[in-house]
Protein backbone atom coordinates (compact mmCIF):
# COMPACT_ATOMS: atom_id res chain seq x y z
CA UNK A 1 -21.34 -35.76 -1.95
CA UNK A 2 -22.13 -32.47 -1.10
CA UNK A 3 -18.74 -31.24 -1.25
CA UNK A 4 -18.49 -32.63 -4.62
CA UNK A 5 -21.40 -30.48 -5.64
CA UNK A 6 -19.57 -27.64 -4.82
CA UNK A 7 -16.73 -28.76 -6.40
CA UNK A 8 -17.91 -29.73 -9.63
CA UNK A 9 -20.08 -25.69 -9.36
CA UNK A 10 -17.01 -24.25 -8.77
CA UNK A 11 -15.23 -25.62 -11.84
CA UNK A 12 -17.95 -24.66 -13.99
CA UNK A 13 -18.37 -21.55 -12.57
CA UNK A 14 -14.43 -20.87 -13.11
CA UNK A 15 -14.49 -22.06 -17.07
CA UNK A 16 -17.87 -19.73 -17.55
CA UNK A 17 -15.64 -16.88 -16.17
CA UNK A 18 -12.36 -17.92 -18.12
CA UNK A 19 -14.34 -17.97 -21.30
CA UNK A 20 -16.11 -14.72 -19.77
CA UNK A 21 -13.84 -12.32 -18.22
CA UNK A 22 -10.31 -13.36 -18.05
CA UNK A 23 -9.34 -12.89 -22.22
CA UNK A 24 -8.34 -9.12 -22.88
CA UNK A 25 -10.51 -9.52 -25.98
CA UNK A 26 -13.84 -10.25 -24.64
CA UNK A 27 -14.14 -7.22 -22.24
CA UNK A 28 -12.07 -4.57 -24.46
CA UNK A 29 -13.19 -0.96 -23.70
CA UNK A 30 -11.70 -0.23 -20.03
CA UNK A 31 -8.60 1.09 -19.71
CA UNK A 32 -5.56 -0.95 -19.10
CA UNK A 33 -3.78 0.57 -16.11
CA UNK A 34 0.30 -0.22 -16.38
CA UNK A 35 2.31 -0.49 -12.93
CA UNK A 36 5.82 -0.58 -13.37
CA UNK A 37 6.45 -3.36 -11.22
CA UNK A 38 5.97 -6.64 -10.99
CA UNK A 39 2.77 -9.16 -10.06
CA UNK A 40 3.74 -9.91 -7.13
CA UNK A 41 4.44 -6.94 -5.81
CA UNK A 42 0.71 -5.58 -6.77
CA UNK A 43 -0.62 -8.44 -4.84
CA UNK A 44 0.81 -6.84 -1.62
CA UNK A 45 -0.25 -3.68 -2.68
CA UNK A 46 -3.88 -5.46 -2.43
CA UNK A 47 -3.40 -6.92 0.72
CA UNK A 48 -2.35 -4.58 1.95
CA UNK A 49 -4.91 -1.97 0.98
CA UNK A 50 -7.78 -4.63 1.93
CA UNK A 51 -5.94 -4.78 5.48
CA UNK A 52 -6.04 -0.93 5.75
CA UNK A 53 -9.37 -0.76 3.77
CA UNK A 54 -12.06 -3.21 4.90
CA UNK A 55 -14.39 -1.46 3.22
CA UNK A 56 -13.48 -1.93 -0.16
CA UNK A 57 -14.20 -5.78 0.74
CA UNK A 58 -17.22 -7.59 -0.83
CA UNK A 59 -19.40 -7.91 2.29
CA UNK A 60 -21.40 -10.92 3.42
CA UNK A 61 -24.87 -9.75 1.72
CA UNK A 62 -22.78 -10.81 -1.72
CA UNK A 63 -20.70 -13.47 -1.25
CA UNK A 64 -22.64 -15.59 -3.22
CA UNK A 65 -20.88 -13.42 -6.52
CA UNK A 66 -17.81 -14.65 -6.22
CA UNK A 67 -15.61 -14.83 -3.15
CA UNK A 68 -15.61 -18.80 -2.74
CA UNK A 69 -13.55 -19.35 -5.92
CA UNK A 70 -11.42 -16.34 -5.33
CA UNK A 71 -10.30 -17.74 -1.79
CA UNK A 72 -10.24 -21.26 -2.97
CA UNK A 73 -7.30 -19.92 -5.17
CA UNK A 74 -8.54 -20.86 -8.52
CA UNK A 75 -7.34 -17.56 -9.88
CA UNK A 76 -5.57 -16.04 -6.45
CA UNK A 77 -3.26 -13.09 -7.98
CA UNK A 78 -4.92 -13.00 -11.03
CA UNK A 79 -8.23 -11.38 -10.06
CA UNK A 80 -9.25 -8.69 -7.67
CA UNK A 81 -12.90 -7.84 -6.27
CA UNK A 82 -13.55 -4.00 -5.19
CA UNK A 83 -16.85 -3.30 -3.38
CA UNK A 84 -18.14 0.02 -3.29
CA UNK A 85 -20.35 0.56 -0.89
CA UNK A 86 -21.61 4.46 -1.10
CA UNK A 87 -23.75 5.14 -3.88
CA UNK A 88 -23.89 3.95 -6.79
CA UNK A 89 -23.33 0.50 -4.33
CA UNK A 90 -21.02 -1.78 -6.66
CA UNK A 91 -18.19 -4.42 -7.06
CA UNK A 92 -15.39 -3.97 -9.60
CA UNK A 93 -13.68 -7.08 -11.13
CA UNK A 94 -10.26 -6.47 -12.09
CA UNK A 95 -8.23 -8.65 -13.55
CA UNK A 96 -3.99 -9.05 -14.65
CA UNK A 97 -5.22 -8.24 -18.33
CA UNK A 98 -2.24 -10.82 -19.16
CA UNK A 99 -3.64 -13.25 -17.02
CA UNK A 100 -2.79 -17.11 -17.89
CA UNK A 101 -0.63 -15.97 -21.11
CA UNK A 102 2.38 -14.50 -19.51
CA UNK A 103 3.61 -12.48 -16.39
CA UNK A 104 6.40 -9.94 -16.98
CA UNK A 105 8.74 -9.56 -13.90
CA UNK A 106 8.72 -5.51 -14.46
CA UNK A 107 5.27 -4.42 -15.16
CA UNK A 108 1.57 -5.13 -14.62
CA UNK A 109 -1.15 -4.20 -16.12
CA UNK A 110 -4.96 -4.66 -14.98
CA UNK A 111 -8.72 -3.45 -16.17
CA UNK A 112 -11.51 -3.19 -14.80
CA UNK A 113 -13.69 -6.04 -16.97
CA UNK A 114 -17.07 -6.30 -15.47
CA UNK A 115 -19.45 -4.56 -12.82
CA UNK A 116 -21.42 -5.76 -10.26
CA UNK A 117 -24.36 -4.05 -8.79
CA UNK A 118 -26.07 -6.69 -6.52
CA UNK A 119 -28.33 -8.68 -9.25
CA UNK A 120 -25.78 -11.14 -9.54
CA UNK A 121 -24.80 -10.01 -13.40
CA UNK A 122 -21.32 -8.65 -14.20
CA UNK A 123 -22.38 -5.85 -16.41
CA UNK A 124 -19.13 -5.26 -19.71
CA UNK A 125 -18.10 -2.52 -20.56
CA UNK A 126 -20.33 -1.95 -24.03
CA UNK A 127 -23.55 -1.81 -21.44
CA UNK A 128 -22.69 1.24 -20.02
CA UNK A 129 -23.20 4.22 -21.69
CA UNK A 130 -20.22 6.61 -21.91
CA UNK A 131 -20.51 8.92 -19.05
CA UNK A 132 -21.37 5.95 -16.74
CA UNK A 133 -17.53 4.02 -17.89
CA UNK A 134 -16.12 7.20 -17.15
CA UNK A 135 -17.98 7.45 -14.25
CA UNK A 136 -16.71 3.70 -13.11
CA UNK A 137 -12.73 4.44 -14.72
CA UNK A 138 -12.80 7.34 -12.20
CA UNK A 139 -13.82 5.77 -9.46
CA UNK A 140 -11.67 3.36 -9.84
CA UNK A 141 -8.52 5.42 -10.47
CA UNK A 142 -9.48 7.51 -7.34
CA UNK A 143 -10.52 5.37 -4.67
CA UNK A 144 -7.99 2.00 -5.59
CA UNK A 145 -5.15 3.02 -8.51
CA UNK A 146 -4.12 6.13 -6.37
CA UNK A 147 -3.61 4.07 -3.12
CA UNK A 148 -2.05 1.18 -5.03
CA UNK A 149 0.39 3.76 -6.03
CA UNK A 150 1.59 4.64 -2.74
CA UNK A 151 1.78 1.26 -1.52
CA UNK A 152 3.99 0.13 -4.53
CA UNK A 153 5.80 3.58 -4.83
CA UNK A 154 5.30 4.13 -8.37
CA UNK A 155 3.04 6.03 -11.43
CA UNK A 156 0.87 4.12 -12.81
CA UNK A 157 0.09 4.85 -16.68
CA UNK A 158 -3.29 4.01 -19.05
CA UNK A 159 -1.90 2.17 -21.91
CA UNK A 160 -2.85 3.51 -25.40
């Protein structure tokens, strides 16, 4: 029983953040970040910057945002979950922007699409003002995008 409770939260969690999060148009305003290679080879990239970067894991204190239907591979490859830790303390939620419509074997391309900052609400894009999203894109581009591109090798580009 119990594990069907979970089961049945997990699913609705997962279609609140399909409707929510995963469609380009809902959370339009970040920049879309273009690697020229393909999904799968970001994916290592990730692993392999979570291996060398621990830090940049969400940590136990928020687990509760997230992490259970991210390991139980509802939308594994699809979704990644940056924690911040020094100040401002935050999560990033970054997602294939292409997610569930198509996968191209020669680029990727991902956005930031909501913010986390421990009150269990992803924040969008149009509630920031726009010093803070510039604030966030930076942050972003400097602490994960610039060691993505060494793991992968390649530029990465913000698509106009």
């Amino acid at each position: 029983m119990k594990s069907l409770k979970k089961l049945l939260f997990l699913t609705s969690f997962f279609c609140f953040l399909s409707c929510r999060f995963i469609d380009a148009g809902s959370f339009s305003g970040w920049n879309t970040i273009v690697f020229p290679i393909s999904p799968k080879k970001l994916d290592v990239a990730v692993d392999k910057l979570f291996k060398e970067y621990p830090n940049y894991a969400m940590p136990d204190k928020w687990k509760n945002y997230g992490e259970d239907w991210i390991k139980q591979g509802y939308i594994r490859n699809k979704i990644f979950i940056f924690y911040f830790e020094s100040a401002p303390e935050e999560m990033y939620y970054i997602s294939l922007v292409d997610a569930g419509y198509t996968e191209h074997p020669e680029y990727v391309r991902i956005a930031i699409r909501g913010v986390e900052i421990g009150n269990g609400y992803w924040k969008e894009n149009k509630e920031y003002s726009d010093k803070e999203k510039k604030r966030i894109e930076d942050r972003f581009k400097n602490e994960i995008v610039s060691k993505l591109e060494i793991y992968v090798k390649a530029k990465s580009y913000i698509q106009k």
